[in-house]
C-alpha atoms as a PDB file:
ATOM      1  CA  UNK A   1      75.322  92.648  53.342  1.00  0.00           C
ATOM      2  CA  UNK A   2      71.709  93.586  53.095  1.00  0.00           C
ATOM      3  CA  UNK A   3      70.688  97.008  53.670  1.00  0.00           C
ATOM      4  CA  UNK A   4      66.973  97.836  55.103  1.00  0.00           C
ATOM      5  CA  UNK A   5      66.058 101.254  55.898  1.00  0.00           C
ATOM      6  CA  UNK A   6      63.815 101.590  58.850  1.00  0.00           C
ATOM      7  CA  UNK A   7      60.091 101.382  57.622  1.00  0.00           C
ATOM      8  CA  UNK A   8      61.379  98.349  55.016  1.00  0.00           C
ATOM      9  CA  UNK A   9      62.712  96.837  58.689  1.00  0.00           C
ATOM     10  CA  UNK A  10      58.961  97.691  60.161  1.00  0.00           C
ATOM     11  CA  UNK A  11      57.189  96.073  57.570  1.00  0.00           C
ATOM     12  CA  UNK A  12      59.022  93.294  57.312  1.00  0.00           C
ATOM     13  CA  UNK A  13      58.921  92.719  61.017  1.00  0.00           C
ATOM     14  CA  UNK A  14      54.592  92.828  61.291  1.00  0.00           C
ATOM     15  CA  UNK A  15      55.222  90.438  58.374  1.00  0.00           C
ATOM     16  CA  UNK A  16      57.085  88.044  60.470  1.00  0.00           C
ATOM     17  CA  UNK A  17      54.698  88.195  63.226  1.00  0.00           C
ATOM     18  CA  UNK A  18      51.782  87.847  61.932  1.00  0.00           C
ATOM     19  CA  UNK A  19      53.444  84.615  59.864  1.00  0.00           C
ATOM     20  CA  UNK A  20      53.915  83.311  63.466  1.00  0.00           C
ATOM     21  CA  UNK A  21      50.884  83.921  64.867  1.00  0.00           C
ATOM     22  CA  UNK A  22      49.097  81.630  63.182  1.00  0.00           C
ATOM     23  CA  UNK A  23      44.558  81.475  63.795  1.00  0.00           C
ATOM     24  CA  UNK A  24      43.923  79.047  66.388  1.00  0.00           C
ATOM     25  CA  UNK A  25      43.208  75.228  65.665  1.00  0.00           C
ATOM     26  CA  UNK A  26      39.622  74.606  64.643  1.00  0.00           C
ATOM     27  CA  UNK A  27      38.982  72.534  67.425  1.00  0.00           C
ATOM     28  CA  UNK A  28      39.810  75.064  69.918  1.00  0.00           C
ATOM     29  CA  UNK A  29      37.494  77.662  68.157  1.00  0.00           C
ATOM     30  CA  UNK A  30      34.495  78.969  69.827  1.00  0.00           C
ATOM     31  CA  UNK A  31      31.460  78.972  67.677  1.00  0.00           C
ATOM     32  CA  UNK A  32      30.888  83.238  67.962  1.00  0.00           C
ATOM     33  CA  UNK A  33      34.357  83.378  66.492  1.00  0.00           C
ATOM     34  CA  UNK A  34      35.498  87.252  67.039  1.00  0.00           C
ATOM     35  CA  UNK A  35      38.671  88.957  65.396  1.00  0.00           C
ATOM     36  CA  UNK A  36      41.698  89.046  67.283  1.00  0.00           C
ATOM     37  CA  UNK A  37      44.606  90.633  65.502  1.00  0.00           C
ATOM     38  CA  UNK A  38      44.697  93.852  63.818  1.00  0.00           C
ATOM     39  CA  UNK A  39      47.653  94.732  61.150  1.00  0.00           C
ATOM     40  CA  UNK A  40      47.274  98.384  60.046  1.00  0.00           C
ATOM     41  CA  UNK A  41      49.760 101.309  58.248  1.00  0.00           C
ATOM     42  CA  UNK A  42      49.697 104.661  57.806  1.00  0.00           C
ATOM     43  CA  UNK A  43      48.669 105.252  53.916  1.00  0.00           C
ATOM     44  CA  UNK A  44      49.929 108.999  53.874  1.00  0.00           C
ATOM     45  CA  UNK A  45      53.337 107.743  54.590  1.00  0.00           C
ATOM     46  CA  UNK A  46      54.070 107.345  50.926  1.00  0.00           C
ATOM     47  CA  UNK A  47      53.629 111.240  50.492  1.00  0.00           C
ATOM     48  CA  UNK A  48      54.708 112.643  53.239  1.00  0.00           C
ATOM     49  CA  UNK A  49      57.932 110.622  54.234  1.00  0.00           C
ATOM     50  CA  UNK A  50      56.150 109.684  57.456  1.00  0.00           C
ATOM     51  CA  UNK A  51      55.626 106.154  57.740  1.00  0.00           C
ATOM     52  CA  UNK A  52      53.693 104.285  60.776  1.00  0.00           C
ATOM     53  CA  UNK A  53      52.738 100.431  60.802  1.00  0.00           C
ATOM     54  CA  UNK A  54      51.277  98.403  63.670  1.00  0.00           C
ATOM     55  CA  UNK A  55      49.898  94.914  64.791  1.00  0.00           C
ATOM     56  CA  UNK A  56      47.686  94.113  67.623  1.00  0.00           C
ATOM     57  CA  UNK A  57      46.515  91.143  69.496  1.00  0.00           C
ATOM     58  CA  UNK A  58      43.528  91.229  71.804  1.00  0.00           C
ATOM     59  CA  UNK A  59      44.126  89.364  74.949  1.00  0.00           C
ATOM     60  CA  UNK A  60      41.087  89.618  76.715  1.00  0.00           C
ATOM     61  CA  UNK A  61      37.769  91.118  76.257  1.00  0.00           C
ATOM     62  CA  UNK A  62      39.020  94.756  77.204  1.00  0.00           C
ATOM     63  CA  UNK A  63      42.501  94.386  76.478  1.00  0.00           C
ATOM     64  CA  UNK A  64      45.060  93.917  73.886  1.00  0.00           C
ATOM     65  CA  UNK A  65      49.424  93.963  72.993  1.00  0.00           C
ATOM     66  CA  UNK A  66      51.285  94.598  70.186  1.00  0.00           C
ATOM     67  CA  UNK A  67      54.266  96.503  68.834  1.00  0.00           C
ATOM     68  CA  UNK A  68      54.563  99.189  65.989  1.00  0.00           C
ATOM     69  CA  UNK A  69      57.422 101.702  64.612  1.00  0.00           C
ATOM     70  CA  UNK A  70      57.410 104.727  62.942  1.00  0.00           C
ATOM     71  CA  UNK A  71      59.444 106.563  60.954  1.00  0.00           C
ATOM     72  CA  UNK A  72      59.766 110.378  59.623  1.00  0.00           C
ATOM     73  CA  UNK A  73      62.708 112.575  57.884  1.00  0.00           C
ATOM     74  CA  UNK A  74      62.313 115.934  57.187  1.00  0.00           C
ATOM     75  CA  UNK A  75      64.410 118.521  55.600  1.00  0.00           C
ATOM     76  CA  UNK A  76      64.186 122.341  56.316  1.00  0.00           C
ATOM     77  CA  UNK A  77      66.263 124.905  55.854  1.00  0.00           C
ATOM     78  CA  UNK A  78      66.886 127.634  58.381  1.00  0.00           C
ATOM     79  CA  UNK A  79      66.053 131.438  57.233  1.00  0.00           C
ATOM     80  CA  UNK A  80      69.237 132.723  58.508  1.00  0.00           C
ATOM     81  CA  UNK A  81      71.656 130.097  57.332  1.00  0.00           C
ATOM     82  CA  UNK A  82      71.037 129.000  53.820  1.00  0.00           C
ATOM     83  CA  UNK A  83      71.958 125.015  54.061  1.00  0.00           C
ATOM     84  CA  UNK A  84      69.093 122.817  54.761  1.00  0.00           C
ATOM     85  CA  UNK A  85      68.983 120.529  57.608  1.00  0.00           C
ATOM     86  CA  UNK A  86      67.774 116.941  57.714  1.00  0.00           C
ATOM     87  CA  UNK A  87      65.891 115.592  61.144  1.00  0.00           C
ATOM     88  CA  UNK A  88      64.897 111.687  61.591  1.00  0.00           C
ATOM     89  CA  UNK A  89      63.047 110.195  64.007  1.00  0.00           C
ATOM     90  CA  UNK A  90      62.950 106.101  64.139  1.00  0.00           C
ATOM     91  CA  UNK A  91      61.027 104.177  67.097  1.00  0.00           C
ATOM     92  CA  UNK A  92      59.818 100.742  67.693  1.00  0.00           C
ATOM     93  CA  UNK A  93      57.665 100.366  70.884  1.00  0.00           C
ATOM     94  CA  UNK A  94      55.596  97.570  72.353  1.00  0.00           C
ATOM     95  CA  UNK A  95      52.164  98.900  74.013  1.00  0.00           C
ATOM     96  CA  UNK A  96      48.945  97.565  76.156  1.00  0.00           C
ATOM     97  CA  UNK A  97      45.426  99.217  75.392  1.00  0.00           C
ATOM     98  CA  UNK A  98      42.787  99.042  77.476  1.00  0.00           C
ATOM     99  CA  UNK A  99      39.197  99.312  76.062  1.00  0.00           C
ATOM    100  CA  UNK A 100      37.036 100.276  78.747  1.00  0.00           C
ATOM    101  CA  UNK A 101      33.134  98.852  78.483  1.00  0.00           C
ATOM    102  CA  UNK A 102      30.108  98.388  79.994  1.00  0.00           C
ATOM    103  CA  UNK A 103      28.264  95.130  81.683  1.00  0.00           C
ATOM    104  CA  UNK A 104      24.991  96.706  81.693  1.00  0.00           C
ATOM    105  CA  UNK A 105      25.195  97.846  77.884  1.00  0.00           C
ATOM    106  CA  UNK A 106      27.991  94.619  77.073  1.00  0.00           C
ATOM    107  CA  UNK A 107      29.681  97.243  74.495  1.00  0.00           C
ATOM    108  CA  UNK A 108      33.487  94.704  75.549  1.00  0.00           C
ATOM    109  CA  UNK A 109      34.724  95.170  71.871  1.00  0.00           C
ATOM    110  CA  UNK A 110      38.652  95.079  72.111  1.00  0.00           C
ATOM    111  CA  UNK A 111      40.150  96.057  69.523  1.00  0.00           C
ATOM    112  CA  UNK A 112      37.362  98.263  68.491  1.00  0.00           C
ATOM    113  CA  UNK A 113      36.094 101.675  69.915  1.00  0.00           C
ATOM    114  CA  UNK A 114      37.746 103.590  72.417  1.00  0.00           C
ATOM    115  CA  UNK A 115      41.066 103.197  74.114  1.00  0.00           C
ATOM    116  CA  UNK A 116      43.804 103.953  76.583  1.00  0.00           C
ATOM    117  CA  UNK A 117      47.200 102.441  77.258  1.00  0.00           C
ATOM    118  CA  UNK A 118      51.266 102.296  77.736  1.00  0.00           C
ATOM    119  CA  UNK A 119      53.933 102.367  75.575  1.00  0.00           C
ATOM    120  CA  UNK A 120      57.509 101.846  75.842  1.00  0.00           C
ATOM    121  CA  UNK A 121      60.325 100.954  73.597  1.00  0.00           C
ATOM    122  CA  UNK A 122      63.511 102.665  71.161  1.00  0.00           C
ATOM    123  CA  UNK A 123      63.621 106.029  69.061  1.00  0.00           C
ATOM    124  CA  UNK A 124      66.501 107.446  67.513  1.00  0.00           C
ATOM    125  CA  UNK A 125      65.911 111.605  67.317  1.00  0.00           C
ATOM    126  CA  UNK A 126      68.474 112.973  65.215  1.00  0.00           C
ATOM    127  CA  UNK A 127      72.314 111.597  66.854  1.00  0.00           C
ATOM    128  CA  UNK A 128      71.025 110.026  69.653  1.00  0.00           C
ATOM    129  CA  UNK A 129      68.673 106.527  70.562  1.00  0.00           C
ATOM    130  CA  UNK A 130      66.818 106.660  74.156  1.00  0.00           C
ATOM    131  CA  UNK A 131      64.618 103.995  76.180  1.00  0.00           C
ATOM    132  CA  UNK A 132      61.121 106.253  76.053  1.00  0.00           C
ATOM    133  CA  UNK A 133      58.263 105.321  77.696  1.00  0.00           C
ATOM    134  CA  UNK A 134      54.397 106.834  77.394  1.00  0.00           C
ATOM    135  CA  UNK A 135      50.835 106.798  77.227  1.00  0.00           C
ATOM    136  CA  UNK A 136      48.207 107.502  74.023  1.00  0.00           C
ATOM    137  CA  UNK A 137      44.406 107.321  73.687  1.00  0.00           C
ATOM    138  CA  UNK A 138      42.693 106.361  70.641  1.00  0.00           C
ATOM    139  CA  UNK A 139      39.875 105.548  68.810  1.00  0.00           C
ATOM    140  CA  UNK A 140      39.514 102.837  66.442  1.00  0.00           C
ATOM    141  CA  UNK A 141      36.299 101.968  63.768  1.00  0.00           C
ATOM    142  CA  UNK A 142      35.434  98.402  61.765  1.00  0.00           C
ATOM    143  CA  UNK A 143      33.982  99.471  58.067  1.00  0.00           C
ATOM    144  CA  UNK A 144      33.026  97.056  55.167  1.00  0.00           C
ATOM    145  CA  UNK A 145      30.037  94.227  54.714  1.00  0.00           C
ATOM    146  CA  UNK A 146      32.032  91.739  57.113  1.00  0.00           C
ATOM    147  CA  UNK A 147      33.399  94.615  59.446  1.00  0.00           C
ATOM    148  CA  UNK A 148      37.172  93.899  58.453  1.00  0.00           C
ATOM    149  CA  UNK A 149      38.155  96.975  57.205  1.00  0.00           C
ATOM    150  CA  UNK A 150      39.879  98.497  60.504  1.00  0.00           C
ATOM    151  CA  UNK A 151      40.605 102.654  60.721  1.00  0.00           C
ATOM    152  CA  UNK A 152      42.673 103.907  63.831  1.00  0.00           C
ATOM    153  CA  UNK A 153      42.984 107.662  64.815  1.00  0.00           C
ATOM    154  CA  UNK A 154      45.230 107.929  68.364  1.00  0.00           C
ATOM    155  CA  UNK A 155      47.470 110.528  70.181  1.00  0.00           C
ATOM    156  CA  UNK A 156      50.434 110.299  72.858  1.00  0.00           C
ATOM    157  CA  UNK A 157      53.365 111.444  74.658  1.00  0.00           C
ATOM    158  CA  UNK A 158      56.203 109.900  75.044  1.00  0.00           C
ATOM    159  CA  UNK A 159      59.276 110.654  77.701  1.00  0.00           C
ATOM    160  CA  UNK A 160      62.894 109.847  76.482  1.00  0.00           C
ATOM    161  CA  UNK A 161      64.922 108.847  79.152  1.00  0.00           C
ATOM    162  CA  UNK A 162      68.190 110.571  78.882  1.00  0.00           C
ATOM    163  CA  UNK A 163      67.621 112.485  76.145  1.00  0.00           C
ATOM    164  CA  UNK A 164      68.498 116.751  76.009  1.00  0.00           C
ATOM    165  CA  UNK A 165      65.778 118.606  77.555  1.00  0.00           C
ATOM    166  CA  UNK A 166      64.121 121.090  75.213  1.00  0.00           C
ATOM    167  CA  UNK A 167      63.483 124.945  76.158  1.00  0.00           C
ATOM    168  CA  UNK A 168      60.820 123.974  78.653  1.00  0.00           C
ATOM    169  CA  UNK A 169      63.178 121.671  80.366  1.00  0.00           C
ATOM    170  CA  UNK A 170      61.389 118.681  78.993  1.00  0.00           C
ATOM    171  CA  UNK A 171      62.053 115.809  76.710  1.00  0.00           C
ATOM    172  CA  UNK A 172      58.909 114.827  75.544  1.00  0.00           C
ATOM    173  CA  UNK A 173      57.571 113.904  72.437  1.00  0.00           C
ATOM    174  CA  UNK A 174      54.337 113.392  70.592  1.00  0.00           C
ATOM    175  CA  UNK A 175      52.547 110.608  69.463  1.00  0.00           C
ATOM    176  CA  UNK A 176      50.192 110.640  66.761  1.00  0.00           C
ATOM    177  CA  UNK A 177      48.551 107.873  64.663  1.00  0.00           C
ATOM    178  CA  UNK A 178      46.695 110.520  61.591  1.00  0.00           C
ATOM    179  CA  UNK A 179      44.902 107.338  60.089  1.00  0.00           C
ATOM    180  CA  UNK A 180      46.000 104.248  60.247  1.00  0.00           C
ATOM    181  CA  UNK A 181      43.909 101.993  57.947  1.00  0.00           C
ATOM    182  CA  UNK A 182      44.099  97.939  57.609  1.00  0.00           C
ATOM    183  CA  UNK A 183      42.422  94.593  58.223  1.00  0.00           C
ATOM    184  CA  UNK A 184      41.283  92.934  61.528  1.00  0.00           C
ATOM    185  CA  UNK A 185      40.623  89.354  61.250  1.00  0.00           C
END
């Protein structure tokens, strides 16, 4: 039996999808060809045991899809006990971004610039795995000579359904993206 650990599982996932999602024929290619997916990671991962990875499709010009997971394990130890404790946090969600833009200044650039959107999907806290559903705003930049170098910055929060309430009687939890950097194409 093969064992994966979750951000091998991640990675090989985006792999898998963006196998399958093949460019479109050249025939059915409009001549101002614009990029349409984005695959992107967290490079800080590697240091700080915190590992993010996402891919996204744009589906019209102010919208896109996609799915991305995250994971992070941290050990502390508590100053009044001296055995150190180990927290993990695992969760694969699908989202929708919206891009807002302009007809008088035509700024439509989906996946590029601003954004809102929904999430929901799976994260395992610690001993338990809950059906979570939120919201997150980012912003996201092209860099590079043919503007394929993609950097994504975002924030969210995300409700667990079911999950123990913390000492303000809520289960939320935040969302960040700190950099994600990849290619759109």
């Amino acid at each position: 039996m093969v064992k994966m650990n979750s951000s091998s599982f991640v990675v090989s996932l985006a792999i898998l999808i963006f196998g399958l999602s093949g460019l479109p024929l050249t025939a059915q290619q409009r001549e101002d060809f614009r990029p349409r997916n984005v695959i992107s990671a967290n490079p800080f991962g590697l240091l700080l045991e915190l590992f993010n990875a996402e891919y996204e499709r744009v589906i019209s010009r102010t919208s896109t899809v996609g799915f991305g997971g995250s994971t992070l394990k941290d050990d502390w130890a508590n100053e009044h006990e001296p055995r150190v404790e180990t927290h993990r946090y695992v969760n694969f969600d699908v989202f929708w971004r919206f891009y807002p833009g302009s007809n008088r200044t035509r700024t439509y650039n989906a996946p590029v610039g601003w954004a809102f959107g929904a999430k929901m999907g799976i994260t395992a806290v610690d001993d338990g795995t809950y059906f979570g559903y939120g919201f997150d705003l980012n912003r996201s930049f092209v860099l590079g000579p043919d503007d394929n170098f993609y950097v994504g910055l975002g924030f969210g929060l995300k409700r667990l359904v079911g999950a123990p309430q913390d000492e303000l009687g809520l289960s939320l939890i935040p969302t960040f993206r700190i950099a994600n950097v990849g290619f759109i194409f």
